[in-house]
Protein backbone atom coordinates (compact mmCIF):
# COMPACT_ATOMS: atom_id res chain seq x y z
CA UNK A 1 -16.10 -2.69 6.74
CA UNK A 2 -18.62 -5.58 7.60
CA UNK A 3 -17.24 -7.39 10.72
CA UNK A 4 -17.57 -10.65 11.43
CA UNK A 5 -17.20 -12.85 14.74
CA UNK A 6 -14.13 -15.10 14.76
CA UNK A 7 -15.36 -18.81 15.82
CA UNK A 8 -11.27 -19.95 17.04
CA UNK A 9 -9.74 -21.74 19.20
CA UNK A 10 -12.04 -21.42 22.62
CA UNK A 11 -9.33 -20.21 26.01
CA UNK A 12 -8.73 -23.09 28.04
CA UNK A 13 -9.18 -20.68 31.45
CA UNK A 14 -11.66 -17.63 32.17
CA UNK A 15 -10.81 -15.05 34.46
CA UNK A 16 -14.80 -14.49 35.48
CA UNK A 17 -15.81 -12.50 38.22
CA UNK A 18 -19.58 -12.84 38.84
CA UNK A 19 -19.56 -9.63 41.05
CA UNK A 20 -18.68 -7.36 38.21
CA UNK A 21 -21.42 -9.05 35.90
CA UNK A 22 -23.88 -7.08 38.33
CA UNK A 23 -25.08 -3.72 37.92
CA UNK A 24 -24.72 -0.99 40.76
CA UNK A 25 -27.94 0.07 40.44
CA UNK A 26 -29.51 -3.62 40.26
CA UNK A 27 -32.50 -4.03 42.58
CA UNK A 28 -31.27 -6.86 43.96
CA UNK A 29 -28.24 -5.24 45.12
CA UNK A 30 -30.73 -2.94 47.44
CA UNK A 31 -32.41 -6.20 48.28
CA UNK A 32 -29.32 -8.02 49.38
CA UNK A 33 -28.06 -4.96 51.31
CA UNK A 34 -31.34 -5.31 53.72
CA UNK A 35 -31.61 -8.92 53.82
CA UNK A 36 -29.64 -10.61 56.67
CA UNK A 37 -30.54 -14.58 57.13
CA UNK A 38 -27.75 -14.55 59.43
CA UNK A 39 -30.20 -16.55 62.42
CA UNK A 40 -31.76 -18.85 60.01
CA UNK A 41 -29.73 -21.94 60.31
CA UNK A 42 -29.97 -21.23 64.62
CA UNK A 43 -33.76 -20.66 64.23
CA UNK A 44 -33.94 -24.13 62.00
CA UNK A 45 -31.57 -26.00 63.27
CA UNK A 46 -33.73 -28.74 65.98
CA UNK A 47 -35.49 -29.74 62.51
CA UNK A 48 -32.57 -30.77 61.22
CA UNK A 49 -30.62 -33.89 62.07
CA UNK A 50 -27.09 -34.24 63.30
CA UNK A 51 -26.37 -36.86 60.93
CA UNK A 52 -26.58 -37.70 57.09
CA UNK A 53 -26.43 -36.14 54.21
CA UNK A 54 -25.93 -32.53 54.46
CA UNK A 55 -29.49 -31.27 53.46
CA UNK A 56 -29.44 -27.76 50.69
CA UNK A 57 -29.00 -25.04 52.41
CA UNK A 58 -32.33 -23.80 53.77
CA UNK A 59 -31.02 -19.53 53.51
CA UNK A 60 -30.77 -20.69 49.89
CA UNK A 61 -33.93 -21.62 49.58
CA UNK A 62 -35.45 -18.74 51.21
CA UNK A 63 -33.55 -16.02 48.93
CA UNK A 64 -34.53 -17.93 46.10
CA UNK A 65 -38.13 -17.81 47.25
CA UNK A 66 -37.77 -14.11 48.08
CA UNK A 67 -36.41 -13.34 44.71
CA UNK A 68 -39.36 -14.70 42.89
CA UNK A 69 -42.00 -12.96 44.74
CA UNK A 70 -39.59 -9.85 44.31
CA UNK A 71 -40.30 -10.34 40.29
CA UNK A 72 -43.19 -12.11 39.64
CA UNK A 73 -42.09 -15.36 39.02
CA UNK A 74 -44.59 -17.80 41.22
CA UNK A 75 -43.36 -20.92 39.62
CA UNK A 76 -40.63 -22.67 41.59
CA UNK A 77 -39.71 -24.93 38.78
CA UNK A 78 -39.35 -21.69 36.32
CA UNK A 79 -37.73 -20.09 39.51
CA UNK A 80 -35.36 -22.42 39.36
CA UNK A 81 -34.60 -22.31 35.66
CA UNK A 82 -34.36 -18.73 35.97
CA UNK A 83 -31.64 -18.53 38.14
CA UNK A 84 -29.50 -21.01 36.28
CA UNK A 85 -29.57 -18.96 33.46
CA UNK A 86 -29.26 -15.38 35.32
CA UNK A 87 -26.11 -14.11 36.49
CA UNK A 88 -27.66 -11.28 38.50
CA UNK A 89 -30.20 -14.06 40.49
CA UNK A 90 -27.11 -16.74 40.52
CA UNK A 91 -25.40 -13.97 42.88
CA UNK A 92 -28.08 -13.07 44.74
CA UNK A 93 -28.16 -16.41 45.99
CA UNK A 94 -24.89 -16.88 46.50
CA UNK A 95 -24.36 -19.36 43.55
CA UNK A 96 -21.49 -19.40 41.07
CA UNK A 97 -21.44 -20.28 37.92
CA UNK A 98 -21.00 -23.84 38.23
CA UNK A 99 -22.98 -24.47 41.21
CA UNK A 100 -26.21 -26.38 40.88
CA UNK A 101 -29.41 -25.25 41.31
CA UNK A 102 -32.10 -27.18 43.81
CA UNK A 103 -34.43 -28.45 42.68
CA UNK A 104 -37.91 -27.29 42.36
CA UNK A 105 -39.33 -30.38 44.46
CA UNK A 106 -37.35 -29.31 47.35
CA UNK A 107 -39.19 -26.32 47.69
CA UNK A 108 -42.36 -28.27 48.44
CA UNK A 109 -40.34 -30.39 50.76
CA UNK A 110 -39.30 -28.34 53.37
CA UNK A 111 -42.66 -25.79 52.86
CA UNK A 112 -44.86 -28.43 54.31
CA UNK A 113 -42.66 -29.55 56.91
CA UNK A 114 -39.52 -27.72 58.83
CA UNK A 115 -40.48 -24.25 57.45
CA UNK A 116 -44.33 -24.55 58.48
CA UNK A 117 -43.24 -26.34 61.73
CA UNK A 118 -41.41 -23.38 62.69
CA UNK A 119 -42.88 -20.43 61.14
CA UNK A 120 -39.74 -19.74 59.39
CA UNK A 121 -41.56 -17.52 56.62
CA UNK A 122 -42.81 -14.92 59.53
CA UNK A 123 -39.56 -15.75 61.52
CA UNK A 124 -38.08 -13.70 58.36
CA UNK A 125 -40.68 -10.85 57.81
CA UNK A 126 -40.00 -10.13 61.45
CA UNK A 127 -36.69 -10.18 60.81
CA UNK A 128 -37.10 -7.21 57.67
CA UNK A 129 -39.15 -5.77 59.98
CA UNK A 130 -36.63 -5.00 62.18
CA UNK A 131 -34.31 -3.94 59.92
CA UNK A 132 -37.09 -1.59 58.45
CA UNK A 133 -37.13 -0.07 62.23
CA UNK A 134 -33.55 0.01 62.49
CA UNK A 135 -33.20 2.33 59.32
CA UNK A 136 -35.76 4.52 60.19
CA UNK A 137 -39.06 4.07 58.10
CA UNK A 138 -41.59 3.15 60.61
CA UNK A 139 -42.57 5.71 62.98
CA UNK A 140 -45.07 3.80 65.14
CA UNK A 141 -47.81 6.65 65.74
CA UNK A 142 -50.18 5.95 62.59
CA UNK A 143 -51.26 2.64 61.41
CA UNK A 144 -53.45 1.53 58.20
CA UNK A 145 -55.35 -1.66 58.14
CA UNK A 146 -57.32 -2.73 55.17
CA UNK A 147 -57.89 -5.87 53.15
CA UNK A 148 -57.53 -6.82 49.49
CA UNK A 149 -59.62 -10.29 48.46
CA UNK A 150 -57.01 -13.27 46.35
CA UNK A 151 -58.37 -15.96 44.07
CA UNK A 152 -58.04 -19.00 45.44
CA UNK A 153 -56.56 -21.89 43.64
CA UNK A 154 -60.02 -23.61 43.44
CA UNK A 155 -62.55 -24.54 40.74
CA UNK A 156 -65.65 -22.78 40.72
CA UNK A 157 -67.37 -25.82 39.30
CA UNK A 158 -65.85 -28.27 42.57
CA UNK A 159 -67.86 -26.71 45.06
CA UNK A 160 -70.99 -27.98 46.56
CA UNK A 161 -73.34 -26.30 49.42
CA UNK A 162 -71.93 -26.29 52.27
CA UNK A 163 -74.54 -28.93 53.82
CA UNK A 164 -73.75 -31.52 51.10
CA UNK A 165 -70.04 -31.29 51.85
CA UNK A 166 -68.18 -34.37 53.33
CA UNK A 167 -65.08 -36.13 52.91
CA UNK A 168 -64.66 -39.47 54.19
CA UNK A 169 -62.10 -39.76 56.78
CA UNK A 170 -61.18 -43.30 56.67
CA UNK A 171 -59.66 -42.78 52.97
CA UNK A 172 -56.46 -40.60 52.51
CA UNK A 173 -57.15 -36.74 52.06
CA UNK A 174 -55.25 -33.87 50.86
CA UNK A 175 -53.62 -31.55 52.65
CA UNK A 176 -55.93 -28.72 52.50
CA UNK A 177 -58.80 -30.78 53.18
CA UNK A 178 -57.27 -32.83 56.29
CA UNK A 179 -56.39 -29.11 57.52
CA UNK A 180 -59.51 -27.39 57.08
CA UNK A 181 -61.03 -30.66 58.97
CA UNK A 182 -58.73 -30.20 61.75
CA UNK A 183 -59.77 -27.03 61.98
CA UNK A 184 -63.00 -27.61 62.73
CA UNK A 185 -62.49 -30.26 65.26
CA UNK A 186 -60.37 -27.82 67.11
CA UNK A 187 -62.92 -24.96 67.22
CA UNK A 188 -64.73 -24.74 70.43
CA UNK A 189 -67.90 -23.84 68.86
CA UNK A 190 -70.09 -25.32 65.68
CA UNK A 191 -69.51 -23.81 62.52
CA UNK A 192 -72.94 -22.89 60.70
CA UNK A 193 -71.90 -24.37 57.29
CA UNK A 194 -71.03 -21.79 54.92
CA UNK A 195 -73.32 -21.22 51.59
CA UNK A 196 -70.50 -23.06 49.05
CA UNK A 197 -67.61 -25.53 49.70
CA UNK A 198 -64.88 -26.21 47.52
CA UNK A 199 -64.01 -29.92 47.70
CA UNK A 200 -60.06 -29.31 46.69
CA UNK A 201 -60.05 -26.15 49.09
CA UNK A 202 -63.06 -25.94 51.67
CA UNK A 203 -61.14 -23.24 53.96
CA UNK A 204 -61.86 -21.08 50.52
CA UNK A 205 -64.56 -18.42 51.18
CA UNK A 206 -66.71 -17.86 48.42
CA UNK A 207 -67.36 -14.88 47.46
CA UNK A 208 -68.20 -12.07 45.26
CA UNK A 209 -67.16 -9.21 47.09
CA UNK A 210 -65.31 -7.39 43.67
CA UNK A 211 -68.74 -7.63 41.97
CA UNK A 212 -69.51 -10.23 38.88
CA UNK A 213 -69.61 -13.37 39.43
CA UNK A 214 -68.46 -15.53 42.96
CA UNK A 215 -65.16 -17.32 43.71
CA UNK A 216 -63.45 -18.82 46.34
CA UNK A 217 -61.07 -16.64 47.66
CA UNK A 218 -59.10 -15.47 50.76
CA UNK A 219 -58.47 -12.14 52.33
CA UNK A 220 -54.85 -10.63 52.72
CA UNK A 221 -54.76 -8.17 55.96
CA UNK A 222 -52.14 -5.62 55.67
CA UNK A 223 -51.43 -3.54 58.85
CA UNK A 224 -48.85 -0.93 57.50
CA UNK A 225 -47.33 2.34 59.13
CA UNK A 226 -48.11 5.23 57.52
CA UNK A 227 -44.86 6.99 57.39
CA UNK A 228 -43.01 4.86 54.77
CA UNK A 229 -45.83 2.60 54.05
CA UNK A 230 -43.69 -0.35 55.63
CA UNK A 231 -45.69 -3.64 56.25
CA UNK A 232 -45.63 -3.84 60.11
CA UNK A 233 -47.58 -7.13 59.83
CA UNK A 234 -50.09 -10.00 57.35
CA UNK A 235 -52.39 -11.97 58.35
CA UNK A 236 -54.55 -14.80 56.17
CA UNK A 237 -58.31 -15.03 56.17
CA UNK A 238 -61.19 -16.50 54.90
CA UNK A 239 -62.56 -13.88 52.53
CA UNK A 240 -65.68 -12.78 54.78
CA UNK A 241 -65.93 -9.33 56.70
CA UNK A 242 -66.25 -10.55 60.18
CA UNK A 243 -62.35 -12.63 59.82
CA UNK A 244 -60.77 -9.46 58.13
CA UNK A 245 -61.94 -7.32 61.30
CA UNK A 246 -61.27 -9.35 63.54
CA UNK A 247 -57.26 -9.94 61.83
CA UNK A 248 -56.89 -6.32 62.55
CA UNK A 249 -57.22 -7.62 66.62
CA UNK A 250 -54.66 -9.91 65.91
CA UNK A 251 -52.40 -8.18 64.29
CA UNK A 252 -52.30 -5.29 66.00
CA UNK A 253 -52.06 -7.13 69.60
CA UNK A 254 -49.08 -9.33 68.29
CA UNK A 255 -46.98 -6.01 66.92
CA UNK A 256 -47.16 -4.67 70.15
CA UNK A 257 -46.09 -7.87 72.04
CA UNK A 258 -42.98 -8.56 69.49
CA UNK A 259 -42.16 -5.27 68.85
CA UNK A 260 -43.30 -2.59 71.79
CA UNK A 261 -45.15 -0.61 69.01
CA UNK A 262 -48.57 1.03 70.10
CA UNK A 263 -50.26 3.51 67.26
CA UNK A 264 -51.23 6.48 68.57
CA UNK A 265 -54.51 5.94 65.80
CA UNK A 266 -55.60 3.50 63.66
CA UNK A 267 -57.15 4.21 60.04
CA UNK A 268 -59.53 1.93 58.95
CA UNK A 269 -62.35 2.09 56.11
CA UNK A 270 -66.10 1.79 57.14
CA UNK A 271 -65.66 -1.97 58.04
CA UNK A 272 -63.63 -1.30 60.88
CA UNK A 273 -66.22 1.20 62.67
CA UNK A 274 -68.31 -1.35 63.93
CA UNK A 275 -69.12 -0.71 67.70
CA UNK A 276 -67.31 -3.80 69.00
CA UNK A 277 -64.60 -2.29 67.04
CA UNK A 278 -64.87 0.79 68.39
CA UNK A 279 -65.09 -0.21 71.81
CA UNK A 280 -61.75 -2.59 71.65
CA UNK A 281 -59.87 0.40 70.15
CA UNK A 282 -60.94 3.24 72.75
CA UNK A 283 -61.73 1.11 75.75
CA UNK A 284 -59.05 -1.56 75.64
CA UNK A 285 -56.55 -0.39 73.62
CA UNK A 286 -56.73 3.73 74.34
CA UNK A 287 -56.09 4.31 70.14
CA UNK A 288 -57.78 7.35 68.55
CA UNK A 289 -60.47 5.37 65.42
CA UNK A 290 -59.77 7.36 62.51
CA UNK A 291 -62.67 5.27 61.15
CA UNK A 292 -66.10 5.95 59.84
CA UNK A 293 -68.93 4.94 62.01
CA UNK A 294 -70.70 2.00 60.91
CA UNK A 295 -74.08 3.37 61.53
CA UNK A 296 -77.48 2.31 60.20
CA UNK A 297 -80.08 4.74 62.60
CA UNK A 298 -79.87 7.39 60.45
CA UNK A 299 -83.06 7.86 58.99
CA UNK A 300 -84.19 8.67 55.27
CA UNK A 301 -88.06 9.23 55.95
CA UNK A 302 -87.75 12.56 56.80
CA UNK A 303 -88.50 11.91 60.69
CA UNK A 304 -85.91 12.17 63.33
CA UNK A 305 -82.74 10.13 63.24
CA UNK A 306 -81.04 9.64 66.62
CA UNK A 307 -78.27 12.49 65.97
CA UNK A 308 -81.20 14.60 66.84
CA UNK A 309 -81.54 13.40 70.52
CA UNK A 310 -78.94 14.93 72.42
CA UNK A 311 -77.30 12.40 75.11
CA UNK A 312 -77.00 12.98 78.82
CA UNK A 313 -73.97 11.20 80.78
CA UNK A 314 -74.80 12.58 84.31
CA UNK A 315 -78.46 10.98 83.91
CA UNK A 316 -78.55 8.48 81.80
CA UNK A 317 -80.93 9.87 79.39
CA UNK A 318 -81.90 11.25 75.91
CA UNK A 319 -83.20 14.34 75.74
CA UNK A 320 -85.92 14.79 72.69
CA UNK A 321 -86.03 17.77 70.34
CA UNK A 322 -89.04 19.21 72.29
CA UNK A 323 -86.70 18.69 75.55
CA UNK A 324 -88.48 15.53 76.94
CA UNK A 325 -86.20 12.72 78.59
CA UNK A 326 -86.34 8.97 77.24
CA UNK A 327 -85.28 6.61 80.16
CA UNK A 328 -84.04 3.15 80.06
CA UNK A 329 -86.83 1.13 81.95
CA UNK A 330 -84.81 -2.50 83.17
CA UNK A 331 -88.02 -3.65 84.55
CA UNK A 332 -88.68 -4.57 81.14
CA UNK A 333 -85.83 -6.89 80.62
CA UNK A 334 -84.89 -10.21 83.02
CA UNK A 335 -82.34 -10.04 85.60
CA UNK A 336 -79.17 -11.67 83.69
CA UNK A 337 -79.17 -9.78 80.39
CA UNK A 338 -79.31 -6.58 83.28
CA UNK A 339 -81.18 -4.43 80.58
CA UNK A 340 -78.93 -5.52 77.32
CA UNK A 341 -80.49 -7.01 74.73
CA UNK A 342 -79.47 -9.78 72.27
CA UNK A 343 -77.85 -7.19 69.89
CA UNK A 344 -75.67 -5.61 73.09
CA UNK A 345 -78.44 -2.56 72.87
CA UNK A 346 -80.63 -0.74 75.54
CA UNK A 347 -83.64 0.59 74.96
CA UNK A 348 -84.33 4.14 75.94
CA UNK A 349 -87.94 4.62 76.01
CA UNK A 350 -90.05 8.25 75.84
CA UNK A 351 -93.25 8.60 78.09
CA UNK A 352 -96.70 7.96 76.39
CA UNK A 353 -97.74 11.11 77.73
CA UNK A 354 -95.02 13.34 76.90
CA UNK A 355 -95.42 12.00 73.28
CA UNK A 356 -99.34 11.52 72.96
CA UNK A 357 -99.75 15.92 72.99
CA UNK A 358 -95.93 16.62 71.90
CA UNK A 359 -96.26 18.93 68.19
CA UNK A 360 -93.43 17.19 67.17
CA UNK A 361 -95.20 13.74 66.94
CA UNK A 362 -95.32 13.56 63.33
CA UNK A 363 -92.12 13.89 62.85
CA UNK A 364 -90.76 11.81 65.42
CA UNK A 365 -92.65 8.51 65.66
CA UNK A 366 -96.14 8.95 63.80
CA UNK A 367 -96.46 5.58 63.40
CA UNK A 368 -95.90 4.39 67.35
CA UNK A 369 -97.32 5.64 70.11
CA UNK A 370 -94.00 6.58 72.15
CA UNK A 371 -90.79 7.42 70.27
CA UNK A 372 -87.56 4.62 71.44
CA UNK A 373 -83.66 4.41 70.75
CA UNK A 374 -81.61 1.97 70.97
CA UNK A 375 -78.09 2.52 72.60
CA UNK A 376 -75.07 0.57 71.54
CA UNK A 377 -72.79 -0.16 74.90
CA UNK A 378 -69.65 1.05 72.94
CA UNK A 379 -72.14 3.91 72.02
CA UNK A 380 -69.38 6.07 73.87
CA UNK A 381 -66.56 4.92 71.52
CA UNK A 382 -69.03 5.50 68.48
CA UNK A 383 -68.88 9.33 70.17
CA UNK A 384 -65.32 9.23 70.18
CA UNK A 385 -65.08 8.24 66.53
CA UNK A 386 -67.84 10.53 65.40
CA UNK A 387 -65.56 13.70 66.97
CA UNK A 388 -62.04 13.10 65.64
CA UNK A 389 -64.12 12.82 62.12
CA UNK A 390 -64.24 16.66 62.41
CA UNK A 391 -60.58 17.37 62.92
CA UNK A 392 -57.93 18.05 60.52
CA UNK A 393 -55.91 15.40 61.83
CA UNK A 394 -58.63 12.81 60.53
CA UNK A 395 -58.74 14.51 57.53
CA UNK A 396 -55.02 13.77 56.98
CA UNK A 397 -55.33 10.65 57.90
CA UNK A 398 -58.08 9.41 55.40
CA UNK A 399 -55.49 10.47 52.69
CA UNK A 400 -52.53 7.88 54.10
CA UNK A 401 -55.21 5.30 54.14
CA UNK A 402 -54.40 5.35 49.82
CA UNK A 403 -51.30 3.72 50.79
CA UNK A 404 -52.54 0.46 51.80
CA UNK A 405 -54.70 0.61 48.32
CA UNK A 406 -51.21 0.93 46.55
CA UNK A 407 -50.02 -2.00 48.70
CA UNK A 408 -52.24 -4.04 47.40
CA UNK A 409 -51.85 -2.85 43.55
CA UNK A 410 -48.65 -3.49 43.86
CA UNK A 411 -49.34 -7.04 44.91
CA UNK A 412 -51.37 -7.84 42.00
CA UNK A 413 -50.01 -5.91 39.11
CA UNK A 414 -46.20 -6.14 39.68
CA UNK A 415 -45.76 -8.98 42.04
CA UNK A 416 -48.39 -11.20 40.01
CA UNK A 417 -50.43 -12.33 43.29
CA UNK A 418 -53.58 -12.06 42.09
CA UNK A 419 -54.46 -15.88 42.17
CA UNK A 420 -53.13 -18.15 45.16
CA UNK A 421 -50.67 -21.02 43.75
CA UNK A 422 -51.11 -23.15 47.34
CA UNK A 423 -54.07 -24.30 49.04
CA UNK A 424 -55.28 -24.34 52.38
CA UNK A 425 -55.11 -21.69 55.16
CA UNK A 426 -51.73 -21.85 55.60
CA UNK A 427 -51.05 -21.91 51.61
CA UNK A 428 -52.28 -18.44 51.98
CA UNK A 429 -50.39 -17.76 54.87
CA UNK A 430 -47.20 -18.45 53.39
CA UNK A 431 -47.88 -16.97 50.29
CA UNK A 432 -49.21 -13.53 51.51
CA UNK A 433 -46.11 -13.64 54.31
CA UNK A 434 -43.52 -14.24 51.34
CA UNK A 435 -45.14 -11.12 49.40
CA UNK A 436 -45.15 -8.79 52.61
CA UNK A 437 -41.60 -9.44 52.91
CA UNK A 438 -40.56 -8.64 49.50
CA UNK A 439 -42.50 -5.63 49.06
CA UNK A 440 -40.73 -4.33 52.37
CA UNK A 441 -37.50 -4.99 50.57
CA UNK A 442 -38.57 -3.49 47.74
CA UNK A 443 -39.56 -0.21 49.85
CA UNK A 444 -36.18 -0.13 51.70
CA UNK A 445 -34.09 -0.50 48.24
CA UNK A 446 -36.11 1.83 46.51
CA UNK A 447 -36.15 4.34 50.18
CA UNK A 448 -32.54 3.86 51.19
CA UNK A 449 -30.62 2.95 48.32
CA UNK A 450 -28.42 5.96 46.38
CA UNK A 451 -30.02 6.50 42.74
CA UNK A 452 -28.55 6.99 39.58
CA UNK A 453 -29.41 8.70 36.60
CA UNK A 454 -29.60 5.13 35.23
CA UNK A 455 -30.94 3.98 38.78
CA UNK A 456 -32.60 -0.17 38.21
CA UNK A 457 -34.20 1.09 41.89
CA UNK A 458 -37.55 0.86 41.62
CA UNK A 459 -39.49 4.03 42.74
CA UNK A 460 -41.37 3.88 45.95
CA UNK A 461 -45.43 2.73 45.91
């Protein structure tokens, strides 16, 4: 028989229990296990005045904001219409069912001031991160950098060349833009002005590093740990080379000073083998490159590339294929470069003799009369780099270097970051610091949490 819903006389009380309206196996429930905001209100509370109106509850805010990244949902104002109507998000942040919601202005209110004021966003990775370490999943011997290039929220049709760009100070400006000039104020150098400028965000690099056609974009730096794949720390950038190495200086530096973690190596892609690199990993820092050698003597005209001179230590000298020695002659080169030239080479020159009659001429340096090589002064850490290339270890290595890739597919496929909602530097920052943190949520829920046959976990990256 065909039932039919009775439409009576509605209970006057509910016995509702918003606890039991969430599943075991809920992500969130993973989520909310590993996220303690128990030191938020301490950390916040000199922005915060001792008398008025009590202000909404700034842990609220953050789970809220935490959630969303968690699913995708970059909108605050449909963030906040999804968790009126959710039960699951309603007790995740600690909301019943007749509890209002904030609303979506006040994100935008306490982003730009208390919150950026006090770095509460990285106050809170940190604070995941140390749970992460506490349970187990970072091991602190290898470490991953890489970075992955985000749209920025910028018009490709507001941009100007860079030496046409200017704003005029005496009007009001927008936030990014007052930024990105106080930026450049502070630096103690002049900027060359870049190629393109985006009047609504100049701090945008453009760029066309996926191939087809430029944007304005910034760089996410991920520095992970290769035994869970836990973020260990994010930094922002402009989306250009040189800002994403030098992050990795950064980052690195500031993990060890918060958190007394030193990798024993550091995997990299071909980016990271410059010989400045190189130099501040072996020299300075005393961590094994598992990175490719960025190296451009190798030659393709059949003569001999420099990995056919065999080096010297003891005498400061080349040796040649036919055994001759090529010297470094300072005489050539003023007193206070001491022998270094402008690209932090020296010179190693042959004799004219030993090359005019050498059989090997032709193959060396037909075209000069005496064969030279120039000798990077981190050439030593370029050695170092070269040698661990041949061990298994390296080989191993260059395989957990995927899991920054994943990282980063993760980022843009499930998390939805894949265009910046905020402008400015620190738009980015806050943005790419709120995705770290959920993804390392994510990894301890889906790591640490029992599973079901039913299991809402999701699977690790």
């Amino acid at each position: 028989m065909m039932g039919r819903q009775e439409a009576g006389q509605a209970p006057l009380f509910y016995a509702f229990n918003l606890e039991e309206h969430v599943p075991a196996n809920h992500l969130l429930r993973g989520i909310d296990q590993f996220l303690d905001l128990s030191e938020l209100h301490r950390h916040l509370a000199p922005h915060y005045s001792h008398t008025g109106r009590p202000s909404v509850d700034p842990a609220l805010l953050i789970r809220m904001l935490i959630m969303g990244y968690c699913f995708g949902i970059r909108s605050e104002r449909r963030l906040c219409e999804e968790v009126h109507l959710n039960l699951a998000y309603r007790w995740f942040c600690r909301l019943g069912l007749e509890d209002a919601v904030p609303d979506h202005s006040t994100f935008s209110k306490n982003r730009h001031g208390r919150f950026r004021d006090n770095d509460t966003l990285r106050f809170v990775f940190e604070k995941v991160l140390e749970r992460c370490l506490a349970e187990g999943l970072v091991g602190g011997e290898g470490f991953a950098i890489d970075a992955s290039v985000i749209k920025a929220d910028a018009n490709r049709q507001r941009g100007v060349p860079g030496s046409e760009a200017s704003w005029d100070r005496e009007s009001s400006l927008t936030r990014p833009v007052r930024e990105y000039l106080e930026a450049l104020d502070a630096a103690e150098e002049p900027r060359k002005p870049p190629k393109n400028v985006s009047l609504t965000d100049p701090a945008a690099q453009w760029t066309a590093a996926p191939g087809g056609p430029a944007f304005y974009a910034y760089s996410t730096n991920y520095l992970i740990d290769t035994k869970a794949g836990v973020i260990v720390d994010v930094e922002a950038t402009p989306a250009h080379r040189t800002d994403e190495v030098n992050a990795t200086r950064t980052m690195v530096d500031r993990v060890e000073e918060r958190f007394e973690i030193k990798p024993t190596h550091l995997i990299g892609d071909t980016a990271y083998g410059t010989a400045e690199m190189l130099g501040w990993m072996v020299e300075e820092k005393a961590i094994e490159p598992h990175v490719p050698v960025w190296d451009k003597a190798e030659r393709t005209d059949g003569t001999f590339s420099r990995t056919d001179f065999e080096w010297h230590e003891q005498d400061n000298e080349y040796r040649c294929p036919a055994g001759k020695a090529l010297r470094c002659d300072r005489r050539k080169f003023t007193v206070p470069r001491s022998g270094v030239t402008k690209a932090d080479t020296i010179i190693y020159r042959a004799s004219a003799n030993d090359c005019k009659g050498c059989p090997l001429k032709m193959q060396c340096c037909p075209n000069t009369p005496m064969r030279k090589i120039a000798r990077q002064l981190n050439e030593s850490a370029r050695d170092v780099a070269r040698q661990l290339s041949k061990t298994p270890r390296y080989a191993r290595s260059r395989r957990h270097r995927k899991k920054v890739e994943m990282l980063f597919a993760h980022l843009k496929r499930i998390l939805r970051l894949d265009r910046l909602r905020l402008r400015g530097l620190k738009g980015a920052r806050d943005e790419f610091l709120l995705a770290a943190t959920a993804q390392n949520l994510r990894r301890m829920a889906a790591w640490l949490m029992p599973k079901g046959p039913e299991s809402g976990i999701a699977a690790p990256i």
